[in-house]
PDB file of N, CA and C in Angstrom:
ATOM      1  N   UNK A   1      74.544  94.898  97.290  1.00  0.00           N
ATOM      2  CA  UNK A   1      73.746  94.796  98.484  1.00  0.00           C
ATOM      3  C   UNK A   1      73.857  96.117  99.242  1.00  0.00           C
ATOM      4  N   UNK A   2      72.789  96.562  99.803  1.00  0.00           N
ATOM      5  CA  UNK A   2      73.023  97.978 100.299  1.00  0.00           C
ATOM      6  C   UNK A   2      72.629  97.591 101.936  1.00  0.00           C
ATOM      7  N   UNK A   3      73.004  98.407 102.828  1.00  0.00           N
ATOM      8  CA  UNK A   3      72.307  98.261 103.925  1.00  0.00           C
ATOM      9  C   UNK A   3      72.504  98.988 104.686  1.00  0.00           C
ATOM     10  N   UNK A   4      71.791  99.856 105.377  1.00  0.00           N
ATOM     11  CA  UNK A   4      71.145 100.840 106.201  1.00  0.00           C
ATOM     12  C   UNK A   4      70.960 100.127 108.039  1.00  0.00           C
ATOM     13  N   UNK A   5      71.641 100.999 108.528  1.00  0.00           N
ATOM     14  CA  UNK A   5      71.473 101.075 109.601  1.00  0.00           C
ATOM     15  C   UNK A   5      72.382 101.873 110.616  1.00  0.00           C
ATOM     16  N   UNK A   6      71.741 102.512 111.911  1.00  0.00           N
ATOM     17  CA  UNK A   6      72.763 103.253 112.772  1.00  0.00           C
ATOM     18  C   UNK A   6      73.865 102.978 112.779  1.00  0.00           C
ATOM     19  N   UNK A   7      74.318 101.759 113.551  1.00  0.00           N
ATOM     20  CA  UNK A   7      75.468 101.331 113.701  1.00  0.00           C
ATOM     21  C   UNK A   7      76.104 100.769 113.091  1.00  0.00           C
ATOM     22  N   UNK A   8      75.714 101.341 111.170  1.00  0.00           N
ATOM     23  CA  UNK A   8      76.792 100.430 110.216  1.00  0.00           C
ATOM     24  C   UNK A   8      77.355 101.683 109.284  1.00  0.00           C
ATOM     25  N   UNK A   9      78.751 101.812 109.894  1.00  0.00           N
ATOM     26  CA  UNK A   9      79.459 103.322 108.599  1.00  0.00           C
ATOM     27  C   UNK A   9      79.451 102.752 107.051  1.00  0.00           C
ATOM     28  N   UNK A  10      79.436 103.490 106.392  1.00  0.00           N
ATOM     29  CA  UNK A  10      79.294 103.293 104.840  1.00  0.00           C
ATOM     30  C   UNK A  10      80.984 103.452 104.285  1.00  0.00           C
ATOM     31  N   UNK A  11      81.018 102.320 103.363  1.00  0.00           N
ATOM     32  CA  UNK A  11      82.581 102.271 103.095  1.00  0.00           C
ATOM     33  C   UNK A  11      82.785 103.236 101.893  1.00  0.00           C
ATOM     34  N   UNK A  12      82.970 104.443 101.840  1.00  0.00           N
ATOM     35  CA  UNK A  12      83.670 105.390 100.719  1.00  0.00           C
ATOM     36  C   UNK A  12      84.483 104.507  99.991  1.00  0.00           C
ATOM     37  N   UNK A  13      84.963 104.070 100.019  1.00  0.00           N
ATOM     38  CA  UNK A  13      86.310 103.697  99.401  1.00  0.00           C
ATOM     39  C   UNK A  13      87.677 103.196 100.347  1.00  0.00           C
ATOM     40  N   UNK A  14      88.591 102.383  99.474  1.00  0.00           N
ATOM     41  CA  UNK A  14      89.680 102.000  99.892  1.00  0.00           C
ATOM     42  C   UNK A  14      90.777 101.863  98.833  1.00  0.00           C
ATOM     43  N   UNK A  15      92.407 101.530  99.005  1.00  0.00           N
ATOM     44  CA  UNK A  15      93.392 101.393  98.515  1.00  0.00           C
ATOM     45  C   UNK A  15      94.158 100.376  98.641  1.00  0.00           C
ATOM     46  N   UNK A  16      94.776  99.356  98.019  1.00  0.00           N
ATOM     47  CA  UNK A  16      95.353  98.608  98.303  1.00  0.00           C
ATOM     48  C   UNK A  16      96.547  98.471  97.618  1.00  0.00           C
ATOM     49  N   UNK A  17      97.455  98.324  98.055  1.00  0.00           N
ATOM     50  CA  UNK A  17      98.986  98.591  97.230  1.00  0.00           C
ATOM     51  C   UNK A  17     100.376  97.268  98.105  1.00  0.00           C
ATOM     52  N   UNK A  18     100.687  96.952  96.870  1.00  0.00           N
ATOM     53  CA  UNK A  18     101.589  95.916  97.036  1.00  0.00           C
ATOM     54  C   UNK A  18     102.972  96.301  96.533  1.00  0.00           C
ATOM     55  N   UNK A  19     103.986  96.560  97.420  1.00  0.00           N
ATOM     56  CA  UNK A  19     105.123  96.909  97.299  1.00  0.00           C
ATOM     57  C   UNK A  19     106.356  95.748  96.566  1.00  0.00           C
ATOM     58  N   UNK A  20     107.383  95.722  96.023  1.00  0.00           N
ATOM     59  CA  UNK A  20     108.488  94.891  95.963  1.00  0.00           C
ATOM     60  C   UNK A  20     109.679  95.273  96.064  1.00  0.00           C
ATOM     61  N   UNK A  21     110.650  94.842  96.648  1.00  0.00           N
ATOM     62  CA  UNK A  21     111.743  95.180  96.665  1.00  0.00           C
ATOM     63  C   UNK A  21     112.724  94.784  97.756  1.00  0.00           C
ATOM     64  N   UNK A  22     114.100  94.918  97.157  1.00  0.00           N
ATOM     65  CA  UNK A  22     115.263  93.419  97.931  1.00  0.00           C
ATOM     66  C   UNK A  22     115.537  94.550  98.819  1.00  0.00           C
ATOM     67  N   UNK A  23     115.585  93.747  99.709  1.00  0.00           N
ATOM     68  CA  UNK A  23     116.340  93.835 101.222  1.00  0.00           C
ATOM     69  C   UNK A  23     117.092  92.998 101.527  1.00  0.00           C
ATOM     70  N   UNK A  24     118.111  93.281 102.718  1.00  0.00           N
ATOM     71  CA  UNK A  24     118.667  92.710 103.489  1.00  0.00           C
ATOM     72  C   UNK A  24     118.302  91.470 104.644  1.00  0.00           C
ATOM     73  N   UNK A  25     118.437  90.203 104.829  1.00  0.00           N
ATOM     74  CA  UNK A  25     117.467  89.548 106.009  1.00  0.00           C
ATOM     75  C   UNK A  25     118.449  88.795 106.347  1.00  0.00           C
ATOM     76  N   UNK A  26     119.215  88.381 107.610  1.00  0.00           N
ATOM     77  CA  UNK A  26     119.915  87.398 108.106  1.00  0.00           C
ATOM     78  C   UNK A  26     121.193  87.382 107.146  1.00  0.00           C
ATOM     79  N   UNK A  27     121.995  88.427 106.466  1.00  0.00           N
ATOM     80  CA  UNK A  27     123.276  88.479 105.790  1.00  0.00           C
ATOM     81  C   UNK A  27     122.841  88.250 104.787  1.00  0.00           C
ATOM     82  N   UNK A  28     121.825  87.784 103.728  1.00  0.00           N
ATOM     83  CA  UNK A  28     121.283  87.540 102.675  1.00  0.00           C
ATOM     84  C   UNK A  28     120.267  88.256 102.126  1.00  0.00           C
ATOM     85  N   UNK A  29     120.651  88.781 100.917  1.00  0.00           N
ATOM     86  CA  UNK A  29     119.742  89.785  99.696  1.00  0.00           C
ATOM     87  C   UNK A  29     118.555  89.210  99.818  1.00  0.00           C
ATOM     88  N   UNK A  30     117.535  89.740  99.779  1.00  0.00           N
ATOM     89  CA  UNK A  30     116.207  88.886  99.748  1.00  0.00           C
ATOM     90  C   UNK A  30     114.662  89.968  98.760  1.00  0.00           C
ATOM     91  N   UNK A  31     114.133  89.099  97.884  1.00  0.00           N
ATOM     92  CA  UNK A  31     113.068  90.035  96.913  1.00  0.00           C
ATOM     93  C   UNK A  31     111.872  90.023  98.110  1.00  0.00           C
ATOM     94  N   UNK A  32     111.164  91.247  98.725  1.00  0.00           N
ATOM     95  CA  UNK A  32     110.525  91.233 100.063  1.00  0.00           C
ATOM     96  C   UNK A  32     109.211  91.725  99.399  1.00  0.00           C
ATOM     97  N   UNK A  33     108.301  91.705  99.672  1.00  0.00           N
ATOM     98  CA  UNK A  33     106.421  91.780  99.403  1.00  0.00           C
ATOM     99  C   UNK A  33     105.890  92.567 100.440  1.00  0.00           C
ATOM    100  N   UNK A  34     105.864  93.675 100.677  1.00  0.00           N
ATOM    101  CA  UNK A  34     104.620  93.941 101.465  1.00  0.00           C
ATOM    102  C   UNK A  34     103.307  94.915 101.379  1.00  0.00           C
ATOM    103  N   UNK A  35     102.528  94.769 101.519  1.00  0.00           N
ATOM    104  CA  UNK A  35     101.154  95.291 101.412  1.00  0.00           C
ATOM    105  C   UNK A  35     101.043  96.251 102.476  1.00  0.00           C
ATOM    106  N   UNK A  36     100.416  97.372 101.636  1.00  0.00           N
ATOM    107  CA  UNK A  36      99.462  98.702 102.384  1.00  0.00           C
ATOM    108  C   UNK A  36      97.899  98.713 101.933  1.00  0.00           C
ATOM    109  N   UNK A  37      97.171  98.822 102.946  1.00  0.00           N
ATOM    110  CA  UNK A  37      96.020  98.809 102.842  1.00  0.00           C
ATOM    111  C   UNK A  37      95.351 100.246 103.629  1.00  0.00           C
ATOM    112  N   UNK A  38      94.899 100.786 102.675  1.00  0.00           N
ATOM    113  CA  UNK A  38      93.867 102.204 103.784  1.00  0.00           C
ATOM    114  C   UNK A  38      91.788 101.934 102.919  1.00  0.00           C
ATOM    115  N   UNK A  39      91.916 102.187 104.246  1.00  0.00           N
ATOM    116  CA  UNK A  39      90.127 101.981 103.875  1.00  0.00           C
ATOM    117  C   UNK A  39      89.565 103.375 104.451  1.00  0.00           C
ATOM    118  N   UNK A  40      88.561 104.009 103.655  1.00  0.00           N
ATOM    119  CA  UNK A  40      88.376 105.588 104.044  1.00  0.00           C
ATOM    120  C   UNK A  40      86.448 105.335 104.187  1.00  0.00           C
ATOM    121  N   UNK A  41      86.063 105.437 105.421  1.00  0.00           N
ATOM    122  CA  UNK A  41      84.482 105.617 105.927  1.00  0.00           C
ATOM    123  C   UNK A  41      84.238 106.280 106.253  1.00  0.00           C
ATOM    124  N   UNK A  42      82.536 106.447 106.238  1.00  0.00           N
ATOM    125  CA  UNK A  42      81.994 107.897 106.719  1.00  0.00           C
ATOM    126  C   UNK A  42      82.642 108.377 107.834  1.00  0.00           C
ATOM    127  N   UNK A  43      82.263 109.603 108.314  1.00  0.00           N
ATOM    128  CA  UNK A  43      82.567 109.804 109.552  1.00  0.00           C
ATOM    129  C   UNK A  43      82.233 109.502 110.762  1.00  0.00           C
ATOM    130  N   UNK A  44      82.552 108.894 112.367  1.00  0.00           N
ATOM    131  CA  UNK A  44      82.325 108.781 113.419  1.00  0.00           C
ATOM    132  C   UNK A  44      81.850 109.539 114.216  1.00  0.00           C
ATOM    133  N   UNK A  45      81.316 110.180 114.355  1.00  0.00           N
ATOM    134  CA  UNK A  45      81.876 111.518 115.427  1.00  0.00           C
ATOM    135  C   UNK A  45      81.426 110.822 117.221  1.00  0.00           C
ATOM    136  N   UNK A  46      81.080 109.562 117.370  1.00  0.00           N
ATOM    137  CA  UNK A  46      81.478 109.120 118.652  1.00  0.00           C
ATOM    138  C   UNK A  46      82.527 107.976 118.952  1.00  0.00           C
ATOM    139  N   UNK A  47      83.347 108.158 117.780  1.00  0.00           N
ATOM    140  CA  UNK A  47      84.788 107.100 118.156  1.00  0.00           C
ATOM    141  C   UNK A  47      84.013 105.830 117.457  1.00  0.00           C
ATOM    142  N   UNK A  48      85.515 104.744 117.422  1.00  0.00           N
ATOM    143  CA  UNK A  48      85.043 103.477 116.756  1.00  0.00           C
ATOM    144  C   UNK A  48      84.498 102.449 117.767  1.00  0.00           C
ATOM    145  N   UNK A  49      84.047 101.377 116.936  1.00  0.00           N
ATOM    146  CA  UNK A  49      83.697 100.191 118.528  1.00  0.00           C
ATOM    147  C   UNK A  49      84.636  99.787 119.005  1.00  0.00           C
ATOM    148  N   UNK A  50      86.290  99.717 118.410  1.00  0.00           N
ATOM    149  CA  UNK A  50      87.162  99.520 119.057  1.00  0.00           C
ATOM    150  C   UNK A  50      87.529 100.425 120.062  1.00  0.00           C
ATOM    151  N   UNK A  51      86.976 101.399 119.891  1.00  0.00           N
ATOM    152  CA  UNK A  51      88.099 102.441 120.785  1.00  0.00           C
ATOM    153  C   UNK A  51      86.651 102.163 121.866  1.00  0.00           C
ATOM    154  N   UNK A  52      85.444 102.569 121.777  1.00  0.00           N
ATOM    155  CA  UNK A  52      84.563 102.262 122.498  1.00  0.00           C
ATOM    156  C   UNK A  52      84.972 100.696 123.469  1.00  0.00           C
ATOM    157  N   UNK A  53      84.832  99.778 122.695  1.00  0.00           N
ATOM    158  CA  UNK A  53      85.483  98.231 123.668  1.00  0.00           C
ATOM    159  C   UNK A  53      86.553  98.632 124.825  1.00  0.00           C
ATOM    160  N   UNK A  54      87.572  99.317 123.871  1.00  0.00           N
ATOM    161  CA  UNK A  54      88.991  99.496 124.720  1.00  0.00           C
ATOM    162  C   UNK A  54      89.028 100.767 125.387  1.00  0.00           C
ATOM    163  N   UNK A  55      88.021 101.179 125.757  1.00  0.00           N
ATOM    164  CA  UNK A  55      87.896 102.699 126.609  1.00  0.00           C
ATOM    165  C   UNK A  55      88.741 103.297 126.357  1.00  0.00           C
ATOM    166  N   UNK A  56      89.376 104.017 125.032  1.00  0.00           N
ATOM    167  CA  UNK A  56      90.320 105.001 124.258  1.00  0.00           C
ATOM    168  C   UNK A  56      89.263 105.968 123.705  1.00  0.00           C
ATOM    169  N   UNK A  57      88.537 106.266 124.055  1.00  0.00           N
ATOM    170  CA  UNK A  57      88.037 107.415 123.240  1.00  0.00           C
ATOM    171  C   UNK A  57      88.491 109.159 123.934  1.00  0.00           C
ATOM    172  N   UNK A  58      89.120 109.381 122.644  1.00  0.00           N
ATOM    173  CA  UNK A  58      89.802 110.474 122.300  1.00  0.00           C
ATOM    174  C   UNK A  58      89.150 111.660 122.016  1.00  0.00           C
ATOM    175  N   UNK A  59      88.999 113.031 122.092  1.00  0.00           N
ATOM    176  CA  UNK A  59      88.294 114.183 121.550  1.00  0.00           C
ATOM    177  C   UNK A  59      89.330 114.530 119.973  1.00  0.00           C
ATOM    178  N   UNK A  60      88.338 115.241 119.370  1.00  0.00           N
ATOM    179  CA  UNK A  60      89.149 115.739 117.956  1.00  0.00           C
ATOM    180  C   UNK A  60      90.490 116.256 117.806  1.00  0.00           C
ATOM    181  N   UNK A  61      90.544 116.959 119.498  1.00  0.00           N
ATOM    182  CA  UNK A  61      91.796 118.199 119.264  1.00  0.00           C
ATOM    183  C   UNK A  61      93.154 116.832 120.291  1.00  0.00           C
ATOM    184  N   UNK A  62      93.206 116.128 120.584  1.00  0.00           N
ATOM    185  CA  UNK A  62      94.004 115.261 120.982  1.00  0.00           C
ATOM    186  C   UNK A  62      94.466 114.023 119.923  1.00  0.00           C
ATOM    187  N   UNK A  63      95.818 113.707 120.087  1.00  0.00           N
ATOM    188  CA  UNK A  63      96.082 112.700 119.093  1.00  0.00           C
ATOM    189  C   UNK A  63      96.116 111.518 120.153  1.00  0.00           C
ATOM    190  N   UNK A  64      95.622 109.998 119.856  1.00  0.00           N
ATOM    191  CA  UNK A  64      95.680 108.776 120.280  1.00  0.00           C
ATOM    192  C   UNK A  64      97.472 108.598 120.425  1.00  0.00           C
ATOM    193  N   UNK A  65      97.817 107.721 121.326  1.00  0.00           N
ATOM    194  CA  UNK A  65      98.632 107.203 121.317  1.00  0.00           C
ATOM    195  C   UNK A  65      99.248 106.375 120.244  1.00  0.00           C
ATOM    196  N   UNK A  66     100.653 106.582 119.515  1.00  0.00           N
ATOM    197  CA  UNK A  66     101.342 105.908 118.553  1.00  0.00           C
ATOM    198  C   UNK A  66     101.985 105.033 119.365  1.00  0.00           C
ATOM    199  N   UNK A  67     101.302 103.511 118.932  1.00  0.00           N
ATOM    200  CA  UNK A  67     102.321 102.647 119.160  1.00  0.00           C
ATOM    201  C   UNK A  67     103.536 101.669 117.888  1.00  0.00           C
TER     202      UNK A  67
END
């Protein structure tokens, strides 16, 4: 399905990766699962609708806040 329009970025591509491995949890060894996900889209160049919603819009040469 293709679809065209202003306000829809085009998905390049993405990654999805599932990790394993024991850890420590509450004094007990434990086999732990967790998932990384990156998704890579065209470019923005007026910020996302989130950052638009949440009045965060940032210029190129500034980094967003790490929380």
């Amino acid at each position: 399905m293709k679809v065209a329009h202003e306000n829809i970025v085009r998905l390049i591509g993405y990654c999805d990766h599932t990790n394993h491995e024991h850890i420590e949890h509450n004094g007990k060894l434990i086999f732990a699962k967790y998932r990384q996900i990156l998704i890579c889209t065209e470019y923005m160049p007026n910020g996302s609708l989130t950052s638009h919603i949440n009045g965060k819009i940032y210029n190129n040469t500034a980094c967003p806040p790490q929380y």
